[in-house]
Protein backbone atom coordinates (compact mmCIF):
# COMPACT_ATOMS: atom_id res chain seq x y z
CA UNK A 1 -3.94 -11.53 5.19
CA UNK A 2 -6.84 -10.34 7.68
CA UNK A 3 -10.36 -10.60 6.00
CA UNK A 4 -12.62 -7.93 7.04
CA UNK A 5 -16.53 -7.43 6.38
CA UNK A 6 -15.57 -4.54 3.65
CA UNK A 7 -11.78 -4.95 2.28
CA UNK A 8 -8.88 -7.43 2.76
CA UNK A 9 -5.61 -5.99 4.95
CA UNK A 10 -2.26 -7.45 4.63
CA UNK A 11 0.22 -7.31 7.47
CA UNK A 12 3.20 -8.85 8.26
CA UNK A 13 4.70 -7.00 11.80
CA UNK A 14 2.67 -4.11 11.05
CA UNK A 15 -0.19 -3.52 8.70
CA UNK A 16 1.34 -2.01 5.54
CA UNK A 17 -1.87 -2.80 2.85
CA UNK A 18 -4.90 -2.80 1.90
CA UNK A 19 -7.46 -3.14 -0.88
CA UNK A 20 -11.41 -2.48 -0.80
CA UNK A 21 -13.74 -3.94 -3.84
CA UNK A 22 -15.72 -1.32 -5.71
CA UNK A 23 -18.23 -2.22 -8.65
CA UNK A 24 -15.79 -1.06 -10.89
CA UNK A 25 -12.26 -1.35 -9.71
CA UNK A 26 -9.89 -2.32 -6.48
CA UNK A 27 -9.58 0.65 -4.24
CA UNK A 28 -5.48 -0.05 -2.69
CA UNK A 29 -3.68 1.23 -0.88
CA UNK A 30 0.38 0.64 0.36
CA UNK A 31 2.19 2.45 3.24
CA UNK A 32 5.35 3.00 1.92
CA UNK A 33 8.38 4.82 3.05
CA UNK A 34 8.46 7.68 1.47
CA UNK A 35 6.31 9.98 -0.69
CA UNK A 36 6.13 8.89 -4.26
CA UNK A 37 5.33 11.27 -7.10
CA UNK A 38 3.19 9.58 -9.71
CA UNK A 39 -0.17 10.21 -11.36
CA UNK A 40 -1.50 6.88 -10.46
CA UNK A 41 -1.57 7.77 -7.04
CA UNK A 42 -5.22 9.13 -5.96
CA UNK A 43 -4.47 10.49 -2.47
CA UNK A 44 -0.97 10.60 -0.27
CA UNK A 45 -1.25 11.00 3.45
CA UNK A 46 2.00 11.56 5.52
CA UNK A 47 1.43 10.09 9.44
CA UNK A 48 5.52 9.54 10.01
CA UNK A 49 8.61 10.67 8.41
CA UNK A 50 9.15 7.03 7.22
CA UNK A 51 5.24 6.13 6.89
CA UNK A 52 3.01 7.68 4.20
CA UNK A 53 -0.13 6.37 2.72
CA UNK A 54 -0.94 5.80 -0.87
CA UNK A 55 -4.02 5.14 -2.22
CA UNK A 56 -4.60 4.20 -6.21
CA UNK A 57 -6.98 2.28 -8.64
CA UNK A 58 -6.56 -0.86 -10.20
CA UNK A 59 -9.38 -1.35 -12.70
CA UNK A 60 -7.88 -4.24 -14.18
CA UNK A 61 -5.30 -6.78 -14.16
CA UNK A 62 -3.18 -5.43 -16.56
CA UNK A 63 -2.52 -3.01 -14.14
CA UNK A 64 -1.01 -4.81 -11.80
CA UNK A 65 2.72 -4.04 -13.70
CA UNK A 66 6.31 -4.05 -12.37
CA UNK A 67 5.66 -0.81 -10.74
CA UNK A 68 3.17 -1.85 -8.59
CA UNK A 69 4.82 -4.68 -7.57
CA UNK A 70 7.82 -2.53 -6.71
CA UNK A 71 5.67 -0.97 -4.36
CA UNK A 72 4.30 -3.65 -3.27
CA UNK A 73 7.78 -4.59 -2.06
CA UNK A 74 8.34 -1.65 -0.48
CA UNK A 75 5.08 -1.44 1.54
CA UNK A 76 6.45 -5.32 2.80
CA UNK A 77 9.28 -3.78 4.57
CA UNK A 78 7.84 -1.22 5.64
CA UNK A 79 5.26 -3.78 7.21
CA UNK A 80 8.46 -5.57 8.84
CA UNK A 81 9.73 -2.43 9.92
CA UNK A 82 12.36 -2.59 8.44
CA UNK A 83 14.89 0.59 9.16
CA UNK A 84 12.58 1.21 12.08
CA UNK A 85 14.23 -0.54 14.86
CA UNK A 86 16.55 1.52 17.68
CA UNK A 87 20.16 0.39 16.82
């Protein structure tokens, strides 16, 4: 975890989250593998085939579900890099 002024990044190898505090909710976002199609997410930017960003909005904890933590997960490897390395 790297405390910043303005937000709170995670990285592991590679930085693969973030969240920033707003009044009203947690801005996040995830770097995850691929593109994911859901309504929760606010904005998806692809910088990689294997590397898009996801931003959504947690404005409370009961948000923070089994999906989330799924990606969660998956932003973790992705911060390992894992399927990244030359074989």
């Amino acid at each position: 975890m790297i405390p910043q002024k303005s937000q709170v990044v995670f990285q592991v190898r590679f930085r693969f989250a973030g969240a920033v505090p707003r009044k009203s909710c947690l801005l996040c976002s995830l770097a995850l593998a691929r593109r994911h199609k859901n309504p929760r997410f606010l904005k998806i930017v692809t910088y990689a085939p294997r590397f898009h960003g996801h931003t959504f909005r947690i404005n409370s904890a009961g948000e923070l579900d089994s999906e989330v933590k799924k990606w969660m997960r998956e932003a973790y490897a992705v911060g390992e890099q894992n399927g990244l390395r030359r074989k």
